[in-house]
N, C-alpha and C. Protein backbone atom coordinates (compact mmCIF):
# COMPACT_ATOMS: atom_id res chain seq x y z
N UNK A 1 137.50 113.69 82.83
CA UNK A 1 138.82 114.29 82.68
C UNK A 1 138.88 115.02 81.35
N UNK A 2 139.73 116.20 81.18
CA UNK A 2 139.44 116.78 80.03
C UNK A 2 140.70 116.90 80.27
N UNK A 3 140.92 116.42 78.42
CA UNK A 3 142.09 116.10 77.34
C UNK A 3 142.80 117.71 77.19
N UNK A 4 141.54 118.28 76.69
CA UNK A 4 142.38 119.75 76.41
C UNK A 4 142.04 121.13 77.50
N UNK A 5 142.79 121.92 77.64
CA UNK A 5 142.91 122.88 78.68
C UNK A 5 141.12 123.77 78.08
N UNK A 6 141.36 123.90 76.94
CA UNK A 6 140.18 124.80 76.14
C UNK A 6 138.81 124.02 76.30
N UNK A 7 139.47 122.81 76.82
CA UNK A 7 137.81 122.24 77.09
C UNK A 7 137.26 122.42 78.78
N UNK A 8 137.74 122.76 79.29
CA UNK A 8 137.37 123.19 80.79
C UNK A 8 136.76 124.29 80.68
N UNK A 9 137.36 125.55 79.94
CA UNK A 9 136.70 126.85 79.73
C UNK A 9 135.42 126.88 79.19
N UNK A 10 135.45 126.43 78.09
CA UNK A 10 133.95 125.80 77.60
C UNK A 10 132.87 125.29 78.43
N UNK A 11 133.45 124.09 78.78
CA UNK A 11 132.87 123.41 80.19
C UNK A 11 132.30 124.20 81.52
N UNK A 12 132.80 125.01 81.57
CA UNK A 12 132.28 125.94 82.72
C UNK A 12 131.46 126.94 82.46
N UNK A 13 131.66 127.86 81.04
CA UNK A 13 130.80 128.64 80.84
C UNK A 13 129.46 128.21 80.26
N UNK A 14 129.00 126.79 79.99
CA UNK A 14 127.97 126.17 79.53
C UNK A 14 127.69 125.65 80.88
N UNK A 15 128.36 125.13 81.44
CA UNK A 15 127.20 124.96 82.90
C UNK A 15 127.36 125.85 84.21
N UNK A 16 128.42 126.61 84.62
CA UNK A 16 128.02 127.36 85.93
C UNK A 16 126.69 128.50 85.56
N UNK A 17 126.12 127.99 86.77
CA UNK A 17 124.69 128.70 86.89
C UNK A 17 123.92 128.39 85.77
N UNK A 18 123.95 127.29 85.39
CA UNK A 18 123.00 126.43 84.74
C UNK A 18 121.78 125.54 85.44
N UNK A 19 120.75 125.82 85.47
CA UNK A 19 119.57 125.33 86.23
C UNK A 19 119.16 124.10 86.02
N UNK A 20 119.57 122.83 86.74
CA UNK A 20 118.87 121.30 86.67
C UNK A 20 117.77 121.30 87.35
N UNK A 21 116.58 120.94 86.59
CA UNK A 21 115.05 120.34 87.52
C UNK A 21 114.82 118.77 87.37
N UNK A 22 114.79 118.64 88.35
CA UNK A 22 114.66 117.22 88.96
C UNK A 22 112.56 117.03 88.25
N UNK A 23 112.83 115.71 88.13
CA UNK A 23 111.56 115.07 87.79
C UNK A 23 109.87 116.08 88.96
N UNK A 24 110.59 116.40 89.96
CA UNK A 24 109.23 117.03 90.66
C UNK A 24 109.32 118.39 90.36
N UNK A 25 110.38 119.02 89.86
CA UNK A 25 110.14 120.22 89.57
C UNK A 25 110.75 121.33 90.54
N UNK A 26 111.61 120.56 91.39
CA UNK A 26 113.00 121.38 91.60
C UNK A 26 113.90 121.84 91.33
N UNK A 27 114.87 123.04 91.20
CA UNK A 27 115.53 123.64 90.52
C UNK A 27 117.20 123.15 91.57
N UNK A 28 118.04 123.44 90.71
CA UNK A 28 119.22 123.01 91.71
C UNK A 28 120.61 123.79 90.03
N UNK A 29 120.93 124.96 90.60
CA UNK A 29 121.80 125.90 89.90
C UNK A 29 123.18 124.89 90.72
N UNK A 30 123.75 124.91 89.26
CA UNK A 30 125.02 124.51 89.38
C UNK A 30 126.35 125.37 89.64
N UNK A 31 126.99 125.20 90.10
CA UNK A 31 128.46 125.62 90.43
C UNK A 31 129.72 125.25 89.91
N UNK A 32 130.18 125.62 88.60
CA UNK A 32 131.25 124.95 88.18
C UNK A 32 132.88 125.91 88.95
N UNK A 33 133.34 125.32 89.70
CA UNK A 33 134.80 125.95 89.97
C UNK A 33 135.89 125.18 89.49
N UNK A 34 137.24 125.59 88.97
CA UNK A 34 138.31 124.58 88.81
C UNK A 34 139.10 124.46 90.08
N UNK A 35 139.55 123.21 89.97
CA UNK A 35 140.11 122.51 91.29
C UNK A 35 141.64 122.94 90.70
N UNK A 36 142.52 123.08 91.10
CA UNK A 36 143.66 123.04 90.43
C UNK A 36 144.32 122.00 90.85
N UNK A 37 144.31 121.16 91.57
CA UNK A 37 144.86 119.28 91.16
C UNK A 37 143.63 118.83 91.06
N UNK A 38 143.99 117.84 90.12
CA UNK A 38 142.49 117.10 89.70
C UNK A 38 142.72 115.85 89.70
N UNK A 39 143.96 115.68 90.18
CA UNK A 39 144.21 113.67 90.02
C UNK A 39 143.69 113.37 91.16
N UNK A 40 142.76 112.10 91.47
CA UNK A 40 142.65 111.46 92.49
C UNK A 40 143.56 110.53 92.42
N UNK A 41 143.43 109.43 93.48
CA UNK A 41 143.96 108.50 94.11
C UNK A 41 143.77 107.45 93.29
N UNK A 42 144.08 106.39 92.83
CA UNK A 42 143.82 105.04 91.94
C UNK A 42 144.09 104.21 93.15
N UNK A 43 144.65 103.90 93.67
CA UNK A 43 145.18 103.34 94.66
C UNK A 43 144.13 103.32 96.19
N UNK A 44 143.73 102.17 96.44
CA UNK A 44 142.80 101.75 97.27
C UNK A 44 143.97 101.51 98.61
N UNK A 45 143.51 102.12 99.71
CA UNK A 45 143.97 101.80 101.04
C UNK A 45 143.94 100.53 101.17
N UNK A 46 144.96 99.63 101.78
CA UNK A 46 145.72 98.57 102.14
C UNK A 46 145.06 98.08 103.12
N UNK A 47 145.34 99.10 104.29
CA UNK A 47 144.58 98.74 105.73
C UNK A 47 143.89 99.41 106.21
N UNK A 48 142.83 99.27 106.63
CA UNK A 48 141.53 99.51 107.02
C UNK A 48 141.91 100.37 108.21
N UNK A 49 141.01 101.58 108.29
CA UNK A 49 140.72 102.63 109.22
C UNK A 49 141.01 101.92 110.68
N UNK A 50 141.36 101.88 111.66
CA UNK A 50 141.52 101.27 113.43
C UNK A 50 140.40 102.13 113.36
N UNK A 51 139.84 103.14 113.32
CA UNK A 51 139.15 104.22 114.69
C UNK A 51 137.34 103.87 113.51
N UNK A 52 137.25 103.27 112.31
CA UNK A 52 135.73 102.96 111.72
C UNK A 52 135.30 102.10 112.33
N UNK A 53 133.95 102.79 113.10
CA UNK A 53 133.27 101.81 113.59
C UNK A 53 133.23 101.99 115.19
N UNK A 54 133.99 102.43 115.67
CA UNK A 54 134.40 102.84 117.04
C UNK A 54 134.14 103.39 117.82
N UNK A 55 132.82 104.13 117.69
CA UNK A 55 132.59 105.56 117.89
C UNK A 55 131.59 104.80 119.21
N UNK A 56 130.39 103.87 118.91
CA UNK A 56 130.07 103.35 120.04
C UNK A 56 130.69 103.04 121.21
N UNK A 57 132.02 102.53 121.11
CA UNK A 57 132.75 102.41 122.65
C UNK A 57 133.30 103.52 122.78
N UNK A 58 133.34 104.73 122.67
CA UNK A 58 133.86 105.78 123.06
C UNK A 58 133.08 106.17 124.32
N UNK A 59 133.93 106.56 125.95
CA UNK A 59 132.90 106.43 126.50
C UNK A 59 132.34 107.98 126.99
N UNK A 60 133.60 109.10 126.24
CA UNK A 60 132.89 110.60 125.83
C UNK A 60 131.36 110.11 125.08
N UNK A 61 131.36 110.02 124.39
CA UNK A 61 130.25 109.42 123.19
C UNK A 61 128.82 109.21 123.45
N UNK A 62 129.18 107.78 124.85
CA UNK A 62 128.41 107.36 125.51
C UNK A 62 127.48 108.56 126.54
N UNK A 63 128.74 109.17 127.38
CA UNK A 63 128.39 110.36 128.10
C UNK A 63 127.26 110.86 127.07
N UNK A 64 128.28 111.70 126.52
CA UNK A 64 126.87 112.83 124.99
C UNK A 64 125.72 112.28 124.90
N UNK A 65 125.63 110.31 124.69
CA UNK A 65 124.35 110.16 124.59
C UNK A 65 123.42 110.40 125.57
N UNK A 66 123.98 110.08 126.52
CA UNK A 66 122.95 109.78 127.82
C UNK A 66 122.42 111.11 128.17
N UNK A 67 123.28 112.66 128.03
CA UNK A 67 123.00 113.41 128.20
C UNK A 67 121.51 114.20 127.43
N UNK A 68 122.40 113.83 126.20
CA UNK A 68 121.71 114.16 124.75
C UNK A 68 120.08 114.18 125.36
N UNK A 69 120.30 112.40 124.99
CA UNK A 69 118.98 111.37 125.61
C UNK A 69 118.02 112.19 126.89
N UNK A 70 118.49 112.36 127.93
CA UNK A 70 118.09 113.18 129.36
C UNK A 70 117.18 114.52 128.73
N UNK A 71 118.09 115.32 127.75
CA UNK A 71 117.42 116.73 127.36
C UNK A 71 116.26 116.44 126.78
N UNK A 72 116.32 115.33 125.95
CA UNK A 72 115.20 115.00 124.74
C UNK A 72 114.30 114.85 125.13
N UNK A 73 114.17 113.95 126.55
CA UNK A 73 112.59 113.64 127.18
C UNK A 73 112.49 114.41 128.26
N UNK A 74 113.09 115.55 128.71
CA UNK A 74 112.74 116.64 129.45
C UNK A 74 111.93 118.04 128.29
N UNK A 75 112.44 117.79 127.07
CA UNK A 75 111.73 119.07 126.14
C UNK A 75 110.53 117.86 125.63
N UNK A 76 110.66 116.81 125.22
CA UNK A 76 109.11 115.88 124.63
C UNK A 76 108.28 115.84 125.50
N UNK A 77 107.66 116.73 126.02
CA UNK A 77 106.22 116.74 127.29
C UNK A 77 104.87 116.48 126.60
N UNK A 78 104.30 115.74 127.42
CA UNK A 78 103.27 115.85 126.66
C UNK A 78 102.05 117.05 126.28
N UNK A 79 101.42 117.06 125.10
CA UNK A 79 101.04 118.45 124.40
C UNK A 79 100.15 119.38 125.31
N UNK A 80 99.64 118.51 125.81
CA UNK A 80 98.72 119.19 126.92
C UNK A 80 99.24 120.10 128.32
N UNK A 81 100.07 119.20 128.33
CA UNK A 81 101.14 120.13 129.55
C UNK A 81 101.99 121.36 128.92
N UNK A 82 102.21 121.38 127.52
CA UNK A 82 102.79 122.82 127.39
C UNK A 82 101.90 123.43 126.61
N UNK A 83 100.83 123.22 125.96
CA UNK A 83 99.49 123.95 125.76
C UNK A 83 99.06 125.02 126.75
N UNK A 84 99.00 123.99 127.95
CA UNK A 84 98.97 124.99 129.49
C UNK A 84 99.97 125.58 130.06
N UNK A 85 100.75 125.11 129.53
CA UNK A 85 102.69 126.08 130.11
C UNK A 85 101.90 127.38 128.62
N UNK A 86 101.29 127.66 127.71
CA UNK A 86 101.70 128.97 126.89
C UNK A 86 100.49 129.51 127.38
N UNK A 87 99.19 128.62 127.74
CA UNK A 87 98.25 129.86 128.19
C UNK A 87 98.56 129.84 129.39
N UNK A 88 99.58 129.81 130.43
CA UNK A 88 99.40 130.32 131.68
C UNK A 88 100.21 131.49 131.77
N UNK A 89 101.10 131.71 130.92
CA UNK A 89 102.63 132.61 130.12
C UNK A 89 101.50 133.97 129.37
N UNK A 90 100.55 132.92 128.76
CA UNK A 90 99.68 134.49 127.77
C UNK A 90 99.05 135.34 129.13
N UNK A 91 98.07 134.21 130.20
CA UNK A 91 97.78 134.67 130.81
C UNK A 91 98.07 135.92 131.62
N UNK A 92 99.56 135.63 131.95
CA UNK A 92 100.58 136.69 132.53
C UNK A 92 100.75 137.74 132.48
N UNK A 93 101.14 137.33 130.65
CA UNK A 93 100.98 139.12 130.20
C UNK A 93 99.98 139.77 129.78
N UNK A 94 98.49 139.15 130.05
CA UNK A 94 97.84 139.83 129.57
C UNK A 94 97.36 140.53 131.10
N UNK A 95 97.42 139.91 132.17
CA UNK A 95 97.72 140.52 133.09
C UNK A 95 98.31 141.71 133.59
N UNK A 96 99.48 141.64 132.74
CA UNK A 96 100.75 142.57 133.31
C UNK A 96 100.72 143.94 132.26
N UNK A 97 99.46 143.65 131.78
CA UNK A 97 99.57 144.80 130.54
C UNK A 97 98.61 145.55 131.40
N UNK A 98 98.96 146.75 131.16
CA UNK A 98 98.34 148.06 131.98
C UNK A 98 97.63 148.94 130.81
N UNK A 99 96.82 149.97 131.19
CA UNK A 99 96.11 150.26 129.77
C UNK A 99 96.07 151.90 130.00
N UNK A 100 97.06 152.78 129.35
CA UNK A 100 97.30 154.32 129.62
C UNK A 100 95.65 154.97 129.84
């Protein structure tokens, strides 16, 4: 939290687009913007979310998975079978190519 207004200005022009490298030698440019409310919350929720946690008995949810699930092991073929699904595809066009 900053005490004085003149210290935000400061604050931003010393770090936006200031470059942090991480121990391996990644770069990660910073972004300073001002928020214009800056108070959070002190105050911890009372009662707990109803709908955290819930998402498993949803039975949309369930649907999505099963579907999801269905697509996943119709595209995971094994390598050999679409090795031969791309040379029978090259085959095709090398076929279908005509030569002026």
């Amino acid at each position: 939290n900053f005490r004085n207004p003149e210290d935000i200005l400061l604050f931003r022009d010393r770090f936006d687009g200031y470059v942090f490298i991480d121990n391996k030698g990644l770069e990660y440019p910073a972004v300073v913007e001002f928020a214009p409310f800056q108070k959070i919350s002190k105050k911890k929720l009372k009662k707990k979310d109803a709908k955290a946690g819930s998402i498993e008995d949803d039975p949309e949810y369930r649907k999505f998975l099963e579907s999801y699930c269905a697509d996943e092991e119709k595209i995971c073929a094994n390598p050999e079978i679409l090795l031969g699904e791309i040379e029978a595809k090259t085959r095709e066009l090398i076929a279908r190519r005509t030569t002026p």
